[in-house]
PDB file of N, CA and C in Angstrom:
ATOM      1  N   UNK A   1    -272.028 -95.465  -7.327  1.00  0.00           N
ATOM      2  CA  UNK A   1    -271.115 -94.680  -6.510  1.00  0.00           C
ATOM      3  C   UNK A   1    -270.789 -95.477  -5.263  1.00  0.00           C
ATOM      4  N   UNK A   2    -269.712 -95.837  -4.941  1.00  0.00           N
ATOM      5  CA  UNK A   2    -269.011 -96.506  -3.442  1.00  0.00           C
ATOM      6  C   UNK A   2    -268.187 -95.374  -2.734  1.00  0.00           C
ATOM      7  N   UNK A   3    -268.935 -94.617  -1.938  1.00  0.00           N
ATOM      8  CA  UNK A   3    -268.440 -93.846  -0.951  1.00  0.00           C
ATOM      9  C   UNK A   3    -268.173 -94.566   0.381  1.00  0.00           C
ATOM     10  N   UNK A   4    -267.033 -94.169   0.821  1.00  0.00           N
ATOM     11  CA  UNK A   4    -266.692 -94.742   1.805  1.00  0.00           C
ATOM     12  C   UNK A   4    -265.992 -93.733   2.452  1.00  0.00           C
ATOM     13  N   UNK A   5    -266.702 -92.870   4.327  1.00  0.00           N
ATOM     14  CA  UNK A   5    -265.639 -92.120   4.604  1.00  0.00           C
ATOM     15  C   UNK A   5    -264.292 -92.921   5.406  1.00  0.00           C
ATOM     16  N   UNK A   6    -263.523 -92.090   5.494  1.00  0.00           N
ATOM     17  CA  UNK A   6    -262.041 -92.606   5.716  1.00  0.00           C
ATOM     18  C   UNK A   6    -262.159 -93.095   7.046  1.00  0.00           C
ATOM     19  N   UNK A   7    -262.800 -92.807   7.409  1.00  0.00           N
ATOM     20  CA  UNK A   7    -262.666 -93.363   9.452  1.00  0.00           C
ATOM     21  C   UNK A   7    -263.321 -94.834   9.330  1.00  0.00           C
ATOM     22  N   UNK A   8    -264.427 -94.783   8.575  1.00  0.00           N
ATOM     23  CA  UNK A   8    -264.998 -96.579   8.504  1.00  0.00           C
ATOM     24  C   UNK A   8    -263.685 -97.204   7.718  1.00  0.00           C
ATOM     25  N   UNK A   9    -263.581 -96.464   6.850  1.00  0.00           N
ATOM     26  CA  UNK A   9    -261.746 -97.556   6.236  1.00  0.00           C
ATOM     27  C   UNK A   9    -260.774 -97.935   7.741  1.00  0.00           C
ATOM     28  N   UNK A  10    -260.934 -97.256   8.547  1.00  0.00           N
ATOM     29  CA  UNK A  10    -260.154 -97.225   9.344  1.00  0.00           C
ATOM     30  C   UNK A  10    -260.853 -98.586  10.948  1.00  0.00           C
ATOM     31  N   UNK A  11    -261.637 -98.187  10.913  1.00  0.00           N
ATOM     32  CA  UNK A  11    -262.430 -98.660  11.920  1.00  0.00           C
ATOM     33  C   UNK A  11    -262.220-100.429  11.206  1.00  0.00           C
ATOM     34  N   UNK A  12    -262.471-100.620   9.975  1.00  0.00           N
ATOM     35  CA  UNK A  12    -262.726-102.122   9.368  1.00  0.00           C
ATOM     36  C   UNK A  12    -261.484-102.478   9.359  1.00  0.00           C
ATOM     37  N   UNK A  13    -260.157-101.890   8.741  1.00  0.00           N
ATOM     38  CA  UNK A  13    -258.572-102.566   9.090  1.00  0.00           C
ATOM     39  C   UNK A  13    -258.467-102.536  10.350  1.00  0.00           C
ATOM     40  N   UNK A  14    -258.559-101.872  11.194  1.00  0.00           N
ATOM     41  CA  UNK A  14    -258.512-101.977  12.934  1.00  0.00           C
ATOM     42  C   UNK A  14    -259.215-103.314  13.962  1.00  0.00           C
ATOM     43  N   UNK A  15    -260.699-103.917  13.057  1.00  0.00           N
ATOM     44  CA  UNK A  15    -261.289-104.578  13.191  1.00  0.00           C
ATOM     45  C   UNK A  15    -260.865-106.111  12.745  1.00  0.00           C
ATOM     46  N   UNK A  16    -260.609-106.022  11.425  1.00  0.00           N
ATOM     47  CA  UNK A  16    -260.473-107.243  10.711  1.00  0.00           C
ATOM     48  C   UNK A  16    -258.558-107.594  10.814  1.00  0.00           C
ATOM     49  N   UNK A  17    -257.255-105.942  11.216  1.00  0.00           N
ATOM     50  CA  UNK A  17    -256.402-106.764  11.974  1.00  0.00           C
ATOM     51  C   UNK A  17    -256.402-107.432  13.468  1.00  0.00           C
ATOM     52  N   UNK A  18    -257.526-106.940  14.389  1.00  0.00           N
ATOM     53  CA  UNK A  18    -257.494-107.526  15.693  1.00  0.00           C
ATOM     54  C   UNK A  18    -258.060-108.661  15.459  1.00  0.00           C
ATOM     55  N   UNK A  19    -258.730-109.116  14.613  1.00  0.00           N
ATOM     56  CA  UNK A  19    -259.607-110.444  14.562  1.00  0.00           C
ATOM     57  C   UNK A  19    -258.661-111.448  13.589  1.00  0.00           C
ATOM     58  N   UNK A  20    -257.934-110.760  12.984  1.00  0.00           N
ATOM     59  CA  UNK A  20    -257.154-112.202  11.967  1.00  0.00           C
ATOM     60  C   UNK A  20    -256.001-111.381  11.590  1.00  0.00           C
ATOM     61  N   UNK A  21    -254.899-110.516  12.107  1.00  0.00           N
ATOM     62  CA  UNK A  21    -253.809-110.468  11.970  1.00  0.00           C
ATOM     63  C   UNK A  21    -253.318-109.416  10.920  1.00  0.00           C
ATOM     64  N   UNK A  22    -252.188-108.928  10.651  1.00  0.00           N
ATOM     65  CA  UNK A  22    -251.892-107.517  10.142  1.00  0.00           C
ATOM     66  C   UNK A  22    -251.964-107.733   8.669  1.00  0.00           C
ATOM     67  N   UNK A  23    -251.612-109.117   8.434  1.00  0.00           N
ATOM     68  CA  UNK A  23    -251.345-109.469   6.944  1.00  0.00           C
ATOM     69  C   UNK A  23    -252.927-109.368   6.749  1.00  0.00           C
ATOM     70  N   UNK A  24    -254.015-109.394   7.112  1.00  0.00           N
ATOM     71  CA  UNK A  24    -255.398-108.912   6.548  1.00  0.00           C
ATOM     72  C   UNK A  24    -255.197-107.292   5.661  1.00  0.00           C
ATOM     73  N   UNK A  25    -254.723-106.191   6.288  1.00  0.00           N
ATOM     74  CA  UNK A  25    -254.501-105.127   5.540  1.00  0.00           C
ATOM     75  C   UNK A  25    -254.642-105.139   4.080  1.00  0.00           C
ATOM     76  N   UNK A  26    -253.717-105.760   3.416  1.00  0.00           N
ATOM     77  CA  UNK A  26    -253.746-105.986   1.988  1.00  0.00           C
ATOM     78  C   UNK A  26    -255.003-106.314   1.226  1.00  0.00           C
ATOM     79  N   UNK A  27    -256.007-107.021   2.170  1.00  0.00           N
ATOM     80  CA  UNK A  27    -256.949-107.713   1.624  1.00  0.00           C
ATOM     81  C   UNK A  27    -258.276-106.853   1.317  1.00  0.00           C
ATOM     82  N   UNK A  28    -258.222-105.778   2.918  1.00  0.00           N
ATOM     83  CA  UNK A  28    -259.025-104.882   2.791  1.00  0.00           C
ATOM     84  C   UNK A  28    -258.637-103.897   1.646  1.00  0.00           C
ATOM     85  N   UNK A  29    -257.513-103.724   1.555  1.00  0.00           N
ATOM     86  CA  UNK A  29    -257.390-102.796   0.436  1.00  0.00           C
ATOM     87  C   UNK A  29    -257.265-103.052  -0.759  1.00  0.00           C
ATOM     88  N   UNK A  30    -257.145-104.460  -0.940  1.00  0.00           N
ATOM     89  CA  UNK A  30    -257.506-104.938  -2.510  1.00  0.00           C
ATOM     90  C   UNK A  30    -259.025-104.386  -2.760  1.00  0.00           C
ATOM     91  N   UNK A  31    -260.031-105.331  -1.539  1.00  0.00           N
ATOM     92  CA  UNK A  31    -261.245-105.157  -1.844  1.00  0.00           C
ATOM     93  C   UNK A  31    -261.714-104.032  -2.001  1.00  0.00           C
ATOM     94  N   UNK A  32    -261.579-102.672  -1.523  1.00  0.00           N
ATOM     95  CA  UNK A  32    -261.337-101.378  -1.788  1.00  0.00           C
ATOM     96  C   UNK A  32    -261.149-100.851  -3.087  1.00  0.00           C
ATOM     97  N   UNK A  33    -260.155-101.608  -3.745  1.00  0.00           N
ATOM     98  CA  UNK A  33    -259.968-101.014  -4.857  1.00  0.00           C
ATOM     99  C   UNK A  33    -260.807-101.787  -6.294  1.00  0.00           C
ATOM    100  N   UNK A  34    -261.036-103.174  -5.801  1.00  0.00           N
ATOM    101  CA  UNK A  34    -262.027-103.864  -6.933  1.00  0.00           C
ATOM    102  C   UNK A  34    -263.397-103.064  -6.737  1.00  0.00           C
ATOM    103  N   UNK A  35    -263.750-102.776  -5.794  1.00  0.00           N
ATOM    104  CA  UNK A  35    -265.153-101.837  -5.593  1.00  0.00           C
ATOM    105  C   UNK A  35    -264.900-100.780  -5.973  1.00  0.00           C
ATOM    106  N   UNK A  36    -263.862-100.411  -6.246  1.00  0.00           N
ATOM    107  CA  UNK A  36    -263.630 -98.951  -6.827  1.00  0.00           C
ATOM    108  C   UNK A  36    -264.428 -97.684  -5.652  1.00  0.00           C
ATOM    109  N   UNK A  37    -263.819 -97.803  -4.219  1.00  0.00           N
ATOM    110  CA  UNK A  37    -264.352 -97.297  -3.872  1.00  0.00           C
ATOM    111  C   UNK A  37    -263.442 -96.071  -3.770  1.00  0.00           C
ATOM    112  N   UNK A  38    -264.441 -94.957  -3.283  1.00  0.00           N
ATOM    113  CA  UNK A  38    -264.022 -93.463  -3.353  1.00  0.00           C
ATOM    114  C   UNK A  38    -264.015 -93.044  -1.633  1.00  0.00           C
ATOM    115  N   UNK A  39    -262.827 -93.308  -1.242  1.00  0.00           N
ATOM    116  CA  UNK A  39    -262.673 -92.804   0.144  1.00  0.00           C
ATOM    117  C   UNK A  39    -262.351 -91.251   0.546  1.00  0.00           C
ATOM    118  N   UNK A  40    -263.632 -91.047   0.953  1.00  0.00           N
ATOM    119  CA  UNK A  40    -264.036 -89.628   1.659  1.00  0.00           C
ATOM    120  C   UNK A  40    -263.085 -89.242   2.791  1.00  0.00           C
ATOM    121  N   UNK A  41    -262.784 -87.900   2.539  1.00  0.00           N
ATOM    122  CA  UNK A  41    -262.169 -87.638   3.894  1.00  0.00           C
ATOM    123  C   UNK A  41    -263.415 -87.156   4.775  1.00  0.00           C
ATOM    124  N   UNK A  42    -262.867 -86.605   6.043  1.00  0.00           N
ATOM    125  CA  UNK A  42    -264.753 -86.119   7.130  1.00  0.00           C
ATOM    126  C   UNK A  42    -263.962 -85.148   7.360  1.00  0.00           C
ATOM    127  N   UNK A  43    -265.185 -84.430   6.873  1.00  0.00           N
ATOM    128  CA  UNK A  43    -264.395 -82.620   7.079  1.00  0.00           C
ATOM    129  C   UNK A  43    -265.355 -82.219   8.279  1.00  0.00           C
ATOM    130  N   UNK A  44    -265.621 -80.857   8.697  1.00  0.00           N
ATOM    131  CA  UNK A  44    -266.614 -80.345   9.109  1.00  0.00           C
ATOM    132  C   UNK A  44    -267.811 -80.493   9.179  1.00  0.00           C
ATOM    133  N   UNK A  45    -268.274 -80.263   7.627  1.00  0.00           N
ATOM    134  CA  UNK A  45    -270.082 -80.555   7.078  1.00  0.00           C
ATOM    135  C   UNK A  45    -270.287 -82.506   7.392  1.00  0.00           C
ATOM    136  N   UNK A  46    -269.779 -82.974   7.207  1.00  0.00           N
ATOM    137  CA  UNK A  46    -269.662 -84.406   7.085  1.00  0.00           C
ATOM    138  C   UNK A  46    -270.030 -84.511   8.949  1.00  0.00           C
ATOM    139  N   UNK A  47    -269.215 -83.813   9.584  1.00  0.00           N
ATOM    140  CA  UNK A  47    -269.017 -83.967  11.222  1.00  0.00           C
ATOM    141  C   UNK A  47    -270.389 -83.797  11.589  1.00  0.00           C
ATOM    142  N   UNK A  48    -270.919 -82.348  10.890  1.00  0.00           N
ATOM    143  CA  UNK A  48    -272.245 -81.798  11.448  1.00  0.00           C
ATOM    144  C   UNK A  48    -273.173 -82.937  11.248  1.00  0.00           C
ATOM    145  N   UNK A  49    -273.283 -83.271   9.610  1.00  0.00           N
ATOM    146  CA  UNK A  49    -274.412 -84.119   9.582  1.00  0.00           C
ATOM    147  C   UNK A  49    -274.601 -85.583  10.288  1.00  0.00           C
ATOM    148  N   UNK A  50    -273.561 -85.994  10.573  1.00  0.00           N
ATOM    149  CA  UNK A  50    -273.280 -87.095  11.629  1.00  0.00           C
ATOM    150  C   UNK A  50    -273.762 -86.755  12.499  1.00  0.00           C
ATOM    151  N   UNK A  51    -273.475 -85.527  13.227  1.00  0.00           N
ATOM    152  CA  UNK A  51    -274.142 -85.154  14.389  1.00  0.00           C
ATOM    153  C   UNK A  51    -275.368 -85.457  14.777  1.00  0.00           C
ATOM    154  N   UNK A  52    -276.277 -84.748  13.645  1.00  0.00           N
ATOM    155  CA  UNK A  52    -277.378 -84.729  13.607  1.00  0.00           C
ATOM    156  C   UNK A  52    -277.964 -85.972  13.103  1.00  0.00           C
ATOM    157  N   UNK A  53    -277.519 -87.160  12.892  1.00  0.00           N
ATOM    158  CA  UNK A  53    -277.779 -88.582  12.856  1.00  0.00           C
ATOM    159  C   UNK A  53    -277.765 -88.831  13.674  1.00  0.00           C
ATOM    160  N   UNK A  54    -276.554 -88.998  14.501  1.00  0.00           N
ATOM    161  CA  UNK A  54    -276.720 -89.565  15.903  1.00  0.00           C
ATOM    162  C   UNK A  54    -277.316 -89.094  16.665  1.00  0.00           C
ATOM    163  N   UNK A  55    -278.130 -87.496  17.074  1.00  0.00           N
ATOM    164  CA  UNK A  55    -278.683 -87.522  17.540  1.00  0.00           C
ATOM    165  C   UNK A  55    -280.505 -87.457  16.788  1.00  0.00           C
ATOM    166  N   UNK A  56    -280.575 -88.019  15.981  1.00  0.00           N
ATOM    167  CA  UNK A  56    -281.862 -88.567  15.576  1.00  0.00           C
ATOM    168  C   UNK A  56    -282.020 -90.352  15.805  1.00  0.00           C
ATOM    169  N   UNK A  57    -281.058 -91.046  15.178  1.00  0.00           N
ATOM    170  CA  UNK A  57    -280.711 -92.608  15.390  1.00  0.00           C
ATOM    171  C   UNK A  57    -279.927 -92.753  15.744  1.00  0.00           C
ATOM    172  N   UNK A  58    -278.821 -92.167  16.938  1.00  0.00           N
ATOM    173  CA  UNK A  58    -277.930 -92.829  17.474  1.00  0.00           C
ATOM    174  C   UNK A  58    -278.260 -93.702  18.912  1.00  0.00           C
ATOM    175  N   UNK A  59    -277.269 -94.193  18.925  1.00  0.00           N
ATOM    176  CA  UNK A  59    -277.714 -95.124  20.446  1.00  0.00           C
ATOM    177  C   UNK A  59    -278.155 -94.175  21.481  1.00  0.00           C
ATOM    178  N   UNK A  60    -279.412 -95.033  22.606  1.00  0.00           N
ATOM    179  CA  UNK A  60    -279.746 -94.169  22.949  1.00  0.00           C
ATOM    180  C   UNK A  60    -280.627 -92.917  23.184  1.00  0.00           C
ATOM    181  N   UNK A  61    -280.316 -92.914  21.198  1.00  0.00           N
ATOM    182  CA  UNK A  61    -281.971 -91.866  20.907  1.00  0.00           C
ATOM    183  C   UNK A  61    -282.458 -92.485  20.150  1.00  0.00           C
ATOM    184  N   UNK A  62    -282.586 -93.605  19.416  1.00  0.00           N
ATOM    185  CA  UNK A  62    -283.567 -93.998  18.314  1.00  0.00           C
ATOM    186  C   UNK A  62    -283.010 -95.466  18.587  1.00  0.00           C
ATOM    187  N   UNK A  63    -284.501 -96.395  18.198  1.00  0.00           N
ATOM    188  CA  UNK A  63    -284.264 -98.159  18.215  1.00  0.00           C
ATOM    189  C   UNK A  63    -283.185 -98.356  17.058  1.00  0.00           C
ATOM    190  N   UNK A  64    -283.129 -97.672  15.828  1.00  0.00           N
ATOM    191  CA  UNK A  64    -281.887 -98.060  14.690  1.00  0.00           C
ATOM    192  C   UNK A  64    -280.277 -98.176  15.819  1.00  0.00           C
ATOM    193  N   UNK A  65    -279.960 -96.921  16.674  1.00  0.00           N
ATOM    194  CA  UNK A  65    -279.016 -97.255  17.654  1.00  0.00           C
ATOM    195  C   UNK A  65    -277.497 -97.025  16.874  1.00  0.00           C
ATOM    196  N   UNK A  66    -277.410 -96.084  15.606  1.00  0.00           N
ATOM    197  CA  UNK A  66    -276.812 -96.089  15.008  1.00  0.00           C
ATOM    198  C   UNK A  66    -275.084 -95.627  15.712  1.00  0.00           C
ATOM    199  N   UNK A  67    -274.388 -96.634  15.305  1.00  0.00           N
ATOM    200  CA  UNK A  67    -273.038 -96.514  16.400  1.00  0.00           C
ATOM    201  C   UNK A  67    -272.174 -95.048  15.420  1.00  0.00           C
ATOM    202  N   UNK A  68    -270.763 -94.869  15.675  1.00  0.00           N
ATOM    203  CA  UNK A  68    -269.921 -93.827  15.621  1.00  0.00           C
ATOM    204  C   UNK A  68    -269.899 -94.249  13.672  1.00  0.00           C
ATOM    205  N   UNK A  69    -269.921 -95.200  13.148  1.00  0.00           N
ATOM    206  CA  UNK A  69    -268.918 -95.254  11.774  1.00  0.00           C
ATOM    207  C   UNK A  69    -270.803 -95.122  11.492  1.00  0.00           C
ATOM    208  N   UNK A  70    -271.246 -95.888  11.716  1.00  0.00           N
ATOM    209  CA  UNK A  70    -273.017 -95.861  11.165  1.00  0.00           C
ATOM    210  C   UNK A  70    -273.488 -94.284  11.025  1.00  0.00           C
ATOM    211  N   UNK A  71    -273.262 -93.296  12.048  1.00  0.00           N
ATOM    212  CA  UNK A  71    -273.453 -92.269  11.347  1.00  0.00           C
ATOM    213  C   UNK A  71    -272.600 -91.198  10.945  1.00  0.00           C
ATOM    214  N   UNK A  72    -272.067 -91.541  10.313  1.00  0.00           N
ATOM    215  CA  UNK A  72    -270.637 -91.223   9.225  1.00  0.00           C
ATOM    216  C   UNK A  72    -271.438 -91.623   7.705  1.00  0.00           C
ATOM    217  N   UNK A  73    -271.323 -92.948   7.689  1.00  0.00           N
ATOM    218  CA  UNK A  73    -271.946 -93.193   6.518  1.00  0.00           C
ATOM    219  C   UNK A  73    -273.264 -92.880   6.430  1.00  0.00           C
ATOM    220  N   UNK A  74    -273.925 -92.713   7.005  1.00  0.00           N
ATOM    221  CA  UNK A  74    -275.324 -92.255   7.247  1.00  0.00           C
ATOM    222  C   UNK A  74    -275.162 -90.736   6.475  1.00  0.00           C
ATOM    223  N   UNK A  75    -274.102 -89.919   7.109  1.00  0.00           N
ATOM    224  CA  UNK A  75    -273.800 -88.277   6.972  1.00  0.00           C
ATOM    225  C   UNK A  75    -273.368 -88.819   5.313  1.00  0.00           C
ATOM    226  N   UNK A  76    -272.386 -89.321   5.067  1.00  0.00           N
ATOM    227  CA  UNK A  76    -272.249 -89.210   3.794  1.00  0.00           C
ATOM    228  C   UNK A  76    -272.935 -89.719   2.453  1.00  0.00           C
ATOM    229  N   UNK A  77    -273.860 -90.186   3.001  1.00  0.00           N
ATOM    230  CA  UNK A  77    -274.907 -91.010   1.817  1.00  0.00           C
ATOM    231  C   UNK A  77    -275.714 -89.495   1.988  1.00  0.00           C
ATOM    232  N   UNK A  78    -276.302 -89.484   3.118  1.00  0.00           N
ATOM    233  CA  UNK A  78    -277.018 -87.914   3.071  1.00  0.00           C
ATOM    234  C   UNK A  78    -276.953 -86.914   2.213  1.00  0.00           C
ATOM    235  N   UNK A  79    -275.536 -86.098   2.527  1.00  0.00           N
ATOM    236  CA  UNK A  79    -274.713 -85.282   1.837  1.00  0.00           C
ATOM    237  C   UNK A  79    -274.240 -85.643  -0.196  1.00  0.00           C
ATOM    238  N   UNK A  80    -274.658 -87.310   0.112  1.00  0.00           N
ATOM    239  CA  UNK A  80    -274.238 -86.862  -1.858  1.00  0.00           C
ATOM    240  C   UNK A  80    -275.910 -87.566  -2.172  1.00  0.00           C
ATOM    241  N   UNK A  81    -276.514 -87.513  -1.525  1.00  0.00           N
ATOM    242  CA  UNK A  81    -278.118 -87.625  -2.145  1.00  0.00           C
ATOM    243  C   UNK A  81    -278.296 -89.180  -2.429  1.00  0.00           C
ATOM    244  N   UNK A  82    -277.401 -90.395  -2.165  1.00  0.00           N
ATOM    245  CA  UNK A  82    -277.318 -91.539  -2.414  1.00  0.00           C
ATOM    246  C   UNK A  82    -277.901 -92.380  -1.595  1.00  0.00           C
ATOM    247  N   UNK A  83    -278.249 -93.596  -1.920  1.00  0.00           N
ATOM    248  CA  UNK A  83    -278.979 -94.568  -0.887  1.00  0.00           C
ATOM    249  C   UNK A  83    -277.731 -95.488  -0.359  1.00  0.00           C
ATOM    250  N   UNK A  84    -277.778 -95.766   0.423  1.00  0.00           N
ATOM    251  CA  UNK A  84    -276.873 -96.719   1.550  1.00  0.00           C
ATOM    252  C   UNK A  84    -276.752 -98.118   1.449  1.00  0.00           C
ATOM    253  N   UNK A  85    -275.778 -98.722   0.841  1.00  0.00           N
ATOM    254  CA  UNK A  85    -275.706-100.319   1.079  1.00  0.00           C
ATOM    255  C   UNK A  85    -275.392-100.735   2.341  1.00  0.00           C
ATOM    256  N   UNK A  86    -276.247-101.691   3.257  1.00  0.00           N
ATOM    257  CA  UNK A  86    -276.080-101.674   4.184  1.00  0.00           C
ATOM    258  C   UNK A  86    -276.968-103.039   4.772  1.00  0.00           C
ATOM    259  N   UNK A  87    -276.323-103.925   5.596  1.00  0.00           N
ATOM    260  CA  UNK A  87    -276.491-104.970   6.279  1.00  0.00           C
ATOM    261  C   UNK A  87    -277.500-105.291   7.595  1.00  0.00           C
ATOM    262  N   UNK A  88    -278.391-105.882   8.087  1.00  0.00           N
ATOM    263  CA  UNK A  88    -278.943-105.442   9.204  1.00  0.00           C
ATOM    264  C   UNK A  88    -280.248-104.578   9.413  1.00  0.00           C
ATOM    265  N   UNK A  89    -280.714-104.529  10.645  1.00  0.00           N
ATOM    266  CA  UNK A  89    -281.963-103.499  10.530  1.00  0.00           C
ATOM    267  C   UNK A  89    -282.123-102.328  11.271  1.00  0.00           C
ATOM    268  N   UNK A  90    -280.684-101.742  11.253  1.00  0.00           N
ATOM    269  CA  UNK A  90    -280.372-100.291  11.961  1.00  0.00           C
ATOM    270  C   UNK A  90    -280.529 -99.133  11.241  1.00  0.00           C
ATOM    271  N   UNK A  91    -279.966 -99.376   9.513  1.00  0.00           N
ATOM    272  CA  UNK A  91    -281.325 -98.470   8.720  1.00  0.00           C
ATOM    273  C   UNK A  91    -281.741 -98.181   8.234  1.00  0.00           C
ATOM    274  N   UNK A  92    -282.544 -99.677   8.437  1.00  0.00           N
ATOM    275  CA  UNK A  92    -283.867 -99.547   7.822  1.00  0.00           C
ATOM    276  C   UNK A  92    -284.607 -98.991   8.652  1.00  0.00           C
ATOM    277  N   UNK A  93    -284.217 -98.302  10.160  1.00  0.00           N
ATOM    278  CA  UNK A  93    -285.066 -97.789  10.825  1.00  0.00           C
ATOM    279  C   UNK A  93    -284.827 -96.142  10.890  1.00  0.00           C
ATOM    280  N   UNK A  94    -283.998 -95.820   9.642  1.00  0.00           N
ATOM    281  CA  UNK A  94    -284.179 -94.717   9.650  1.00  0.00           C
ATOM    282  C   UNK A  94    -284.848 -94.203   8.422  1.00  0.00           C
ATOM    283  N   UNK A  95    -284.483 -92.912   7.750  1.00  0.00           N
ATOM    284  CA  UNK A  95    -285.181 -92.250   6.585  1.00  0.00           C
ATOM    285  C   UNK A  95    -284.350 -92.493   5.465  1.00  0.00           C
ATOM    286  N   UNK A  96    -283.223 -93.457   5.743  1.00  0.00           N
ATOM    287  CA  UNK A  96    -282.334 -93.771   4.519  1.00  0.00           C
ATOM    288  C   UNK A  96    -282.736 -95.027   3.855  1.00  0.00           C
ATOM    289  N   UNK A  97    -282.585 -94.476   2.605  1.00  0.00           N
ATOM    290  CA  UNK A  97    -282.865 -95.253   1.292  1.00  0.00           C
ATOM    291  C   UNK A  97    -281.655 -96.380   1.183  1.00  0.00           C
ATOM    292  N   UNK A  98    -282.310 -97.864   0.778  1.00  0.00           N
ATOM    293  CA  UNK A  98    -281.420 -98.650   1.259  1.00  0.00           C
ATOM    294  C   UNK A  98    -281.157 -98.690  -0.713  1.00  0.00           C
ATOM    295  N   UNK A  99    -279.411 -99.264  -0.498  1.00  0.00           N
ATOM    296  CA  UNK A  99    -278.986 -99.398  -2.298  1.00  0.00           C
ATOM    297  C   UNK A  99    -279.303-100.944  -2.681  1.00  0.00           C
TER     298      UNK A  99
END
């Protein structure tokens, strides 16, 4: 399963056009679609459980320091019972199961 909510889609084209230009777009969304990923919208429940990430590992309250898109995906790996592919050691310092 490649869940991805829609605001990290958003946050990574925002990222990767300020760093190398608009014609990147395409690229992110090729790669998107060879991963076959399934872009989540963030409803409500999605909002709450973020919430309650960030304030367990968000910056601030926990050494993981988990930023705005970190607990998003955090909320949505949560919410479908899945473990998290994920880079780094922000969390591994939490209770999420790494993929």
């Amino acid at each position: 399963i490649r869940l991805v909510p829609a605001t990290c889609v958003l946050e990574a084209r925002m990222v990767l056009v300020s760093r190398r230009g608009e014609h990147e777009l395409a690229e992110i969304d090729l790669w998107l679609r060879k991963i076959e990923a399934d872009i989540i919208p963030v409803d409500s429940e999605l909002v709450d459980l973020a919430t309650q990430g960030w304030l367990t590992y968000g910056k601030g309250h926990h050494p993981a320091a988990l930023n705005f898109a970190d607990c998003l995906s955090y909320a949505l790996a949560k919410r479908a019972d899945e473990p998290l592919l994920f880079i780094g050691n922000d969390f591994s310092q939490t209770d999420m199961e790494a993929a």
